[in-house]
N, C-alpha and C. Protein backbone atom coordinates (compact mmCIF):
# COMPACT_ATOMS: atom_id res chain seq x y z
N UNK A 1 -133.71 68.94 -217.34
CA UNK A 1 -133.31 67.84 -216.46
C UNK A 1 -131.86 68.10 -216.02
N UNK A 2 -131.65 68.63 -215.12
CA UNK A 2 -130.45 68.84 -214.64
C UNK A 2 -129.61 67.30 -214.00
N UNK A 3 -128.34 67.41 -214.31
CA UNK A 3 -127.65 66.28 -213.91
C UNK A 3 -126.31 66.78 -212.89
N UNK A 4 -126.98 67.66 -212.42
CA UNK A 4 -125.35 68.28 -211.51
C UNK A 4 -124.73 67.18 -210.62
N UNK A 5 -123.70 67.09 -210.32
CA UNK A 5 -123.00 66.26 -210.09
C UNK A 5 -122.45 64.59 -210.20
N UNK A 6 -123.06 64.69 -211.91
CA UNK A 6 -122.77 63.30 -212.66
C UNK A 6 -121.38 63.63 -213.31
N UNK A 7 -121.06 62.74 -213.69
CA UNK A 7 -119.78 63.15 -215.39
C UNK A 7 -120.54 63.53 -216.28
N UNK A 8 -121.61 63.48 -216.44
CA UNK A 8 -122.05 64.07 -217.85
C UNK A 8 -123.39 65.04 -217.86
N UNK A 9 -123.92 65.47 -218.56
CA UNK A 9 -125.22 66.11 -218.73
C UNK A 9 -126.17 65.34 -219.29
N UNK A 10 -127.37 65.47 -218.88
CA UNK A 10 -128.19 64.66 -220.30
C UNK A 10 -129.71 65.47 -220.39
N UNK A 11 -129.66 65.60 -221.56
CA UNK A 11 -130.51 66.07 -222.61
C UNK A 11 -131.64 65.46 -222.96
N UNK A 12 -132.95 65.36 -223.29
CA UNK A 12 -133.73 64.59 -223.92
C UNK A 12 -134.33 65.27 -225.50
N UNK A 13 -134.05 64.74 -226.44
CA UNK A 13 -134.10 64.80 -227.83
C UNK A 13 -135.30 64.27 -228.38
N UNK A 14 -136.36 64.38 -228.24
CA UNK A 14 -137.13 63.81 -229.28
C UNK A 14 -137.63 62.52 -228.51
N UNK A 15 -137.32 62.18 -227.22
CA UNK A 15 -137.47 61.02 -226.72
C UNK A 15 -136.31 60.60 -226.38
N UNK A 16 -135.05 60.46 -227.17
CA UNK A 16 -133.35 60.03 -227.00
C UNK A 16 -132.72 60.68 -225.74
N UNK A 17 -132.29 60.07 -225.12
CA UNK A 17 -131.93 60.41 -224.26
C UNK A 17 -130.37 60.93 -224.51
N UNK A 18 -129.71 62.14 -224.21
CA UNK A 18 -128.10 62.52 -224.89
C UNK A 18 -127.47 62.77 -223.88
N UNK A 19 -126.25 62.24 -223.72
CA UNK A 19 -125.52 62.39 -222.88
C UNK A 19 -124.11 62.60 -223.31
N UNK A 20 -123.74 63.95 -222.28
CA UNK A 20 -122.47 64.75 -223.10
C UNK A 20 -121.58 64.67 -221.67
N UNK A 21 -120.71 64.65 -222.00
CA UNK A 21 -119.77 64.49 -221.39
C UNK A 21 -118.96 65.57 -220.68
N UNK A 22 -118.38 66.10 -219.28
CA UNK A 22 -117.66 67.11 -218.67
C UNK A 22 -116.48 67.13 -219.19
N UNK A 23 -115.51 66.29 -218.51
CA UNK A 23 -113.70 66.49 -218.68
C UNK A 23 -113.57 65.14 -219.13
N UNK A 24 -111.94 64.97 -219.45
CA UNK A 24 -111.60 63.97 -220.53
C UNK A 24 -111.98 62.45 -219.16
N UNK A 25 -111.76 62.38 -218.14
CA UNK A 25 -111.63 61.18 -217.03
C UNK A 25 -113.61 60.95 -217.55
N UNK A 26 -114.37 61.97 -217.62
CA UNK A 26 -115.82 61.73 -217.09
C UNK A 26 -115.71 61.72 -218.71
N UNK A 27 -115.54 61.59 -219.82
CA UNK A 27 -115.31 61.01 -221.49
C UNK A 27 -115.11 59.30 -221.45
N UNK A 28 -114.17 59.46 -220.80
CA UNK A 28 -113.99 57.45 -220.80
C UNK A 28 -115.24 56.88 -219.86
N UNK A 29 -115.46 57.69 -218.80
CA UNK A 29 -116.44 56.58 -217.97
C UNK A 29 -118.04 56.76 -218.85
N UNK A 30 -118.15 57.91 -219.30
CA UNK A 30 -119.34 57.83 -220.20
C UNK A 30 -119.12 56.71 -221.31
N UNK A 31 -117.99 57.09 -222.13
CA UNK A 31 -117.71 56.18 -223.20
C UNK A 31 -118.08 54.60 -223.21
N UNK A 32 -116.83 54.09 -222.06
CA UNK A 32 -116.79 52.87 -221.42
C UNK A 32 -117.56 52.27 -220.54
N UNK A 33 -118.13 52.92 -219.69
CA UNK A 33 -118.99 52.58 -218.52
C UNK A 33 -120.65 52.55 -218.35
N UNK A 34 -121.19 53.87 -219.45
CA UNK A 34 -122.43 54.15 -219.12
C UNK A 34 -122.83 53.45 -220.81
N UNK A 35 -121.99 53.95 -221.74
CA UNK A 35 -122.41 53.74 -223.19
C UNK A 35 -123.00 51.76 -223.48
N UNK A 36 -123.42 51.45 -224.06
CA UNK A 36 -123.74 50.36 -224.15
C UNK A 36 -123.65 50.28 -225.84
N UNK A 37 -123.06 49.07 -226.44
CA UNK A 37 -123.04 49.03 -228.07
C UNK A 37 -123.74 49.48 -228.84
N UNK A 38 -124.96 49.44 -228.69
CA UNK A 38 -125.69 49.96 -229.67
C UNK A 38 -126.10 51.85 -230.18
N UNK A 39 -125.46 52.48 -228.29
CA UNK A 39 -126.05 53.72 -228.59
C UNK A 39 -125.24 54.11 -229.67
N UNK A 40 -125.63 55.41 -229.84
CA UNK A 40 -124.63 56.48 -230.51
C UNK A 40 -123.45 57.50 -230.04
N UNK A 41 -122.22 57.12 -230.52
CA UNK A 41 -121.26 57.96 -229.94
C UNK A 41 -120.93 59.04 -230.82
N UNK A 42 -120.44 60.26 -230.35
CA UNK A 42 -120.84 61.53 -231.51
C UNK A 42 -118.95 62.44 -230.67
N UNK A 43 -118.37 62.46 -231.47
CA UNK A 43 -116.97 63.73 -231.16
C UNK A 43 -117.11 64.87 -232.38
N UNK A 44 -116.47 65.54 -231.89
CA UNK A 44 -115.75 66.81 -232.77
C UNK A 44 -114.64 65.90 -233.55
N UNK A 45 -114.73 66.34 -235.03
CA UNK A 45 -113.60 65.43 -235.86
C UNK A 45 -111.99 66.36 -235.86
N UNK A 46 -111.32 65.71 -236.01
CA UNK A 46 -109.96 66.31 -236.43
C UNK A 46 -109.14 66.52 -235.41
N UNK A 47 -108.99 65.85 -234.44
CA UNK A 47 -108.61 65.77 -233.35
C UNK A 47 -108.73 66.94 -232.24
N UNK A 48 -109.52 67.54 -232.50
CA UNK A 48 -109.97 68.99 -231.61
C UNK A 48 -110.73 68.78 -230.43
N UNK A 49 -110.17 69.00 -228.99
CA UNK A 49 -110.51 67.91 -228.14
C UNK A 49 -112.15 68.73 -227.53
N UNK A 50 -113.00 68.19 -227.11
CA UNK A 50 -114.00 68.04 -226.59
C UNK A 50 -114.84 67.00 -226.18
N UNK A 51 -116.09 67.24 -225.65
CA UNK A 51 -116.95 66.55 -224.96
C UNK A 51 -117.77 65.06 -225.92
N UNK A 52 -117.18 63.58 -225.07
CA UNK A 52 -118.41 62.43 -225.77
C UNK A 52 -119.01 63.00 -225.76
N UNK A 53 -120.29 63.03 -226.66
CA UNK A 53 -121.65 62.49 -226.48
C UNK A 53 -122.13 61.31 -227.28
N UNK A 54 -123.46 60.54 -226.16
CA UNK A 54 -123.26 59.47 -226.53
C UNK A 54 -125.44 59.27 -226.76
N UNK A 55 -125.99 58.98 -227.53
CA UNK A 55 -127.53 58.84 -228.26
C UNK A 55 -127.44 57.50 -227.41
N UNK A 56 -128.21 57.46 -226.31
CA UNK A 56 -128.90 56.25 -226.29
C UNK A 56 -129.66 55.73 -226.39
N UNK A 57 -129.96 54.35 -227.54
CA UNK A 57 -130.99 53.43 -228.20
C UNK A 57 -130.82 52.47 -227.49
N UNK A 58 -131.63 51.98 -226.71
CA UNK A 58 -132.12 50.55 -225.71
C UNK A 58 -132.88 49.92 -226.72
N UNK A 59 -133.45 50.64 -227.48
CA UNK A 59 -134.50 49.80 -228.45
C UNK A 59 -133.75 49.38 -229.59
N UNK A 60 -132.76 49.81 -229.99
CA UNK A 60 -131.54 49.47 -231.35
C UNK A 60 -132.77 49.82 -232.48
N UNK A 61 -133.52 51.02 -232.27
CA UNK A 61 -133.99 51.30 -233.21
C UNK A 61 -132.97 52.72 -234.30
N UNK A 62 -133.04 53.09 -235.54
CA UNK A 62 -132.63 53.83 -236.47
C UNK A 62 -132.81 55.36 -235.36
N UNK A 63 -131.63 55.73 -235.59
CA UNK A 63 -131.79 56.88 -234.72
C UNK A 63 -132.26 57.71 -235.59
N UNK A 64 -133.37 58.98 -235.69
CA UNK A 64 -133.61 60.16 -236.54
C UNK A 64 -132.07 60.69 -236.77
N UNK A 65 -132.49 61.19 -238.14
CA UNK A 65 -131.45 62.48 -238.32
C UNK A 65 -131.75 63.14 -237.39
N UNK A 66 -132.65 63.83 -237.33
CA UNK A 66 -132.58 65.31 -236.56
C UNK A 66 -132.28 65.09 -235.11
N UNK A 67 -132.24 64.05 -234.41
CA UNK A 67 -131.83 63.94 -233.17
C UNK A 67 -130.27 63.88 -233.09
N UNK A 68 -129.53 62.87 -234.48
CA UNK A 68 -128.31 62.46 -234.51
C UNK A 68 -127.52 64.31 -234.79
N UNK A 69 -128.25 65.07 -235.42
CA UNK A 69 -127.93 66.32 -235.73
C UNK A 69 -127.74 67.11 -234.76
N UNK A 70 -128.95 67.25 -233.57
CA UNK A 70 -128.93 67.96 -232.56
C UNK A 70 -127.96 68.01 -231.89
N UNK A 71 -127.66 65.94 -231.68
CA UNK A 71 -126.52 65.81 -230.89
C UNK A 71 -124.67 66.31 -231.27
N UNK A 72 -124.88 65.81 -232.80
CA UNK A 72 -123.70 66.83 -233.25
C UNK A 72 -123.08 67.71 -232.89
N UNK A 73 -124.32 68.96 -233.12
CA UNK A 73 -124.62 70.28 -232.61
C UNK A 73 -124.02 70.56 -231.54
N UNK A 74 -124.51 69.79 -229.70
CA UNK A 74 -123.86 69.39 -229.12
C UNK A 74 -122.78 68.80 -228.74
N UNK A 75 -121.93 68.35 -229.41
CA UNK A 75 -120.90 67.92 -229.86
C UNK A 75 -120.03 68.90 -230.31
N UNK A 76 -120.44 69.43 -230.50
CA UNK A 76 -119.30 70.93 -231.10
C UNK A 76 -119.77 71.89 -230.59
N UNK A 77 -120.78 72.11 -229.72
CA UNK A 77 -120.90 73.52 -229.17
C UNK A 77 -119.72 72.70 -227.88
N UNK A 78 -119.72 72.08 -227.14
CA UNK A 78 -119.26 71.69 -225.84
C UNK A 78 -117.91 70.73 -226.25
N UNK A 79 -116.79 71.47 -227.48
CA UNK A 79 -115.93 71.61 -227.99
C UNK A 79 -114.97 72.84 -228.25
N UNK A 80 -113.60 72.31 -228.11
CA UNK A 80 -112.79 74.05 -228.65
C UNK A 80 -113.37 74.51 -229.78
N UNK A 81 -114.15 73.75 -230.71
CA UNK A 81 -114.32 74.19 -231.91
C UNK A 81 -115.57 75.10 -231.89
N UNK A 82 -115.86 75.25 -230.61
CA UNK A 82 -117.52 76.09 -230.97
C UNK A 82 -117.55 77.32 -231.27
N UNK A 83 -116.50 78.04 -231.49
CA UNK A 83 -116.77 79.49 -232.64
C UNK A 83 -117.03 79.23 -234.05
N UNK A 84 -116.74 78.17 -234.27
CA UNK A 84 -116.45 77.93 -235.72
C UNK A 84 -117.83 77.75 -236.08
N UNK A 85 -118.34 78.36 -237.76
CA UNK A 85 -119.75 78.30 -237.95
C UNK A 85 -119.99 77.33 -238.44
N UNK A 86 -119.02 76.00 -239.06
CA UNK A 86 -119.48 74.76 -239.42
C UNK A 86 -118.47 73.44 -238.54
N UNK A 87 -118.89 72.59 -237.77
CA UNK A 87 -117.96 71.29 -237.53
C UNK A 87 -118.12 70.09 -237.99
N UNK A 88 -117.06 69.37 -238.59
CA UNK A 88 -117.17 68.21 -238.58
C UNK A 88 -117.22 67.55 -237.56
N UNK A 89 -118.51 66.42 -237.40
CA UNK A 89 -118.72 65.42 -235.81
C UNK A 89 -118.92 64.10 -236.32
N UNK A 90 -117.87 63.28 -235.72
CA UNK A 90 -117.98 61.95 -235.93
C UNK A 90 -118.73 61.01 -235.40
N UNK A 91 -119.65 60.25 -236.39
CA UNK A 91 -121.04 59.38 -235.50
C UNK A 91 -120.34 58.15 -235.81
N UNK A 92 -120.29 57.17 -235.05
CA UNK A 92 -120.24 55.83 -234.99
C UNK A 92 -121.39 55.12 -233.79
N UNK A 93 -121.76 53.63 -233.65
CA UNK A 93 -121.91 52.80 -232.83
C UNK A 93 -120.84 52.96 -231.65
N UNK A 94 -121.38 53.04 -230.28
CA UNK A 94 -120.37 53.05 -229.22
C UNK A 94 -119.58 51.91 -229.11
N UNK A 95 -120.08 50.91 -229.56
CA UNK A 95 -119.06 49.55 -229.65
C UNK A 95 -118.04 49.47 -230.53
N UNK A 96 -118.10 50.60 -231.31
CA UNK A 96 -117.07 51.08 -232.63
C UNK A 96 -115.55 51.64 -231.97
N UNK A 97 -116.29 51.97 -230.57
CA UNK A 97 -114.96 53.33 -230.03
C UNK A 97 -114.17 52.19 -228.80
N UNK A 98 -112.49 52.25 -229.14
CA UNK A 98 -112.12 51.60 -228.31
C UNK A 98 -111.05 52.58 -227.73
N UNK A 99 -109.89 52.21 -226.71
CA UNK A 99 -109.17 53.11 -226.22
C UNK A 99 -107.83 52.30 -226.67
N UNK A 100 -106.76 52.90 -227.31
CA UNK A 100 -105.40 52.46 -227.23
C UNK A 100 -104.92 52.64 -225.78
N UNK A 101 -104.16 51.34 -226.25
CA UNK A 101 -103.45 51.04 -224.81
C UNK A 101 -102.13 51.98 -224.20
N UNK A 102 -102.36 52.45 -223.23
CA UNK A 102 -102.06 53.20 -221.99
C UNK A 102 -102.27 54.72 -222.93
N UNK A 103 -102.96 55.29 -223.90
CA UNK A 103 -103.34 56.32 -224.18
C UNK A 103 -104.03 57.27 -222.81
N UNK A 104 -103.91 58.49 -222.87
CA UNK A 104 -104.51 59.27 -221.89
C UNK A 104 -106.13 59.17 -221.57
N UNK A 105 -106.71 59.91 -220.67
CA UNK A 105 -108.19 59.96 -220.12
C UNK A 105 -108.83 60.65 -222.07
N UNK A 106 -109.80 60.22 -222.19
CA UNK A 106 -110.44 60.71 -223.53
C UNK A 106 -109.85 60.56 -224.43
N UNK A 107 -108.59 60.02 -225.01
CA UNK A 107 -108.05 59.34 -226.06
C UNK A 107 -109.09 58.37 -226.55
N UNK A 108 -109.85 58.37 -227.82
CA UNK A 108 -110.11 56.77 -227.84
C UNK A 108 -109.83 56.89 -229.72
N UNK A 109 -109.92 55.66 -230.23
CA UNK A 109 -109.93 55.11 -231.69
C UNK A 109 -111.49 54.51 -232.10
N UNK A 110 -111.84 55.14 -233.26
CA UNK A 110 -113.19 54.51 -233.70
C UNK A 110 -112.95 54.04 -235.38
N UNK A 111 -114.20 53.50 -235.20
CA UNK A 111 -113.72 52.38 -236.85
C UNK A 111 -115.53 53.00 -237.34
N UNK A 112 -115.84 52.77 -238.49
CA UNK A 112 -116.94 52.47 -238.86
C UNK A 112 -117.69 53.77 -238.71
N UNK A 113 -117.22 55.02 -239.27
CA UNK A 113 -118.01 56.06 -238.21
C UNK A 113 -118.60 57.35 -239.82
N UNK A 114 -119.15 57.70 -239.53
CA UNK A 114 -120.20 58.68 -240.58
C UNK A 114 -119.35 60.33 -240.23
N UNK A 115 -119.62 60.94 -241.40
CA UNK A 115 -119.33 62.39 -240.36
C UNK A 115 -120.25 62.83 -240.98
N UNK A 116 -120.60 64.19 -239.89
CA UNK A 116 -121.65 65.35 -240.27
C UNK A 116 -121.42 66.65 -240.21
N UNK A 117 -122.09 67.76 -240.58
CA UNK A 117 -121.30 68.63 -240.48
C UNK A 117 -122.34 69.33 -239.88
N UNK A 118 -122.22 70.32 -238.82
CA UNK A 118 -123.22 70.87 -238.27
C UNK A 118 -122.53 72.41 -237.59
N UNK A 119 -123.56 73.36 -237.54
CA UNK A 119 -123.23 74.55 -236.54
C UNK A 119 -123.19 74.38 -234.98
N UNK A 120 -122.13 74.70 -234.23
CA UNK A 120 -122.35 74.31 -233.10
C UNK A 120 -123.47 75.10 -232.20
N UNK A 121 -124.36 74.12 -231.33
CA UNK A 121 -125.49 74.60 -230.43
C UNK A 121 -125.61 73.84 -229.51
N UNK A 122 -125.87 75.21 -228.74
CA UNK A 122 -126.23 74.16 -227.26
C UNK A 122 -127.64 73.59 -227.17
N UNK A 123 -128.04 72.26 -226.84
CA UNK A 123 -129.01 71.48 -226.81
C UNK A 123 -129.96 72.38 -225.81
N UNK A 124 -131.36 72.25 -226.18
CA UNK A 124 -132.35 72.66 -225.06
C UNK A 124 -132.36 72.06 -223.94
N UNK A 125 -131.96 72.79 -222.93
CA UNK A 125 -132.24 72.02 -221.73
C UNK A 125 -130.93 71.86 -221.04
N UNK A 126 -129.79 72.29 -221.61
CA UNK A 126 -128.45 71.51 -220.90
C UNK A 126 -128.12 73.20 -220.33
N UNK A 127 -127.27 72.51 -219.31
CA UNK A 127 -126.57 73.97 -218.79
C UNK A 127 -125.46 74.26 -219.54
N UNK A 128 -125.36 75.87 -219.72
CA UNK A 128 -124.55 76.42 -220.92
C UNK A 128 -122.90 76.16 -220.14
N UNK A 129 -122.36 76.65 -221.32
CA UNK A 129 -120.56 76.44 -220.94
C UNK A 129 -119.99 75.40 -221.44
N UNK A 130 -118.81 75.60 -221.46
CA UNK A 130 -117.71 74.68 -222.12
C UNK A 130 -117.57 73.38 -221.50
N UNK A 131 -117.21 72.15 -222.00
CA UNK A 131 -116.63 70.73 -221.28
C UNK A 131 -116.16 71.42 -220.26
């Protein structure tokens, strides 16, 4: 499913729909704009900058591991960190992630958030390359 000329890419997982994010401006409007509370928001941990991605649940049902994993995956392949053979990726609720005030484009603060650790990969289906 190609998404050329959105801010983001999106993926389908298992049914989940994933949506990853281009540059830090198309990070906040995914974040803020498209994300809705309940999905899932997923970064590279440790302040290593890369691409939202964001699991969206309309149904507020339990997201699978293996989807929340995939997206990880994604999450750190479409990160500086994607040489690295293990990343930490931070999962929270998108209603978890807020932005400090007058912070830059893709700055944000999250509360409440899980980490995982995954190899970075690019999702089936997305076009390859960096944020």
């Amino acid at each position: 499913m190609a998404s050329k000329g959105r801010p983001y890419r999106t993926v389908v997982v298992e049914g989940f729909e994933v949506l990853i994010g281009r540059a830090s401006e198309d990070n906040d409007y995914l974040t803020f704009r498209v994300a809705e509370p309940n999905d899932l928001w997923l970064h590279v941990g440790g302040g290593t900058p890369g691409s939202h991605v964001v699991v969206r649940n309309p149904e507020r049902v339990e997201v699978p591991q293996s989807v929340v994993e995939t997206a990880a995956a994604a999450a750190a392949w479409y990160s500086k960190a994607r040489g690295a053979p293990k990343v930490e990726v931070h999962v929270c609720r998108a209603g978890n992630v807020s932005k400090p005030r007058g912070a830059p484009a893709g700055l944000v603060e999250i509360s409440k958030f899980k980490r995982v650790k995954v190899k970075p990969a690019a999702p089936a289906g997305a076009e390859d390359g960096p944020a």
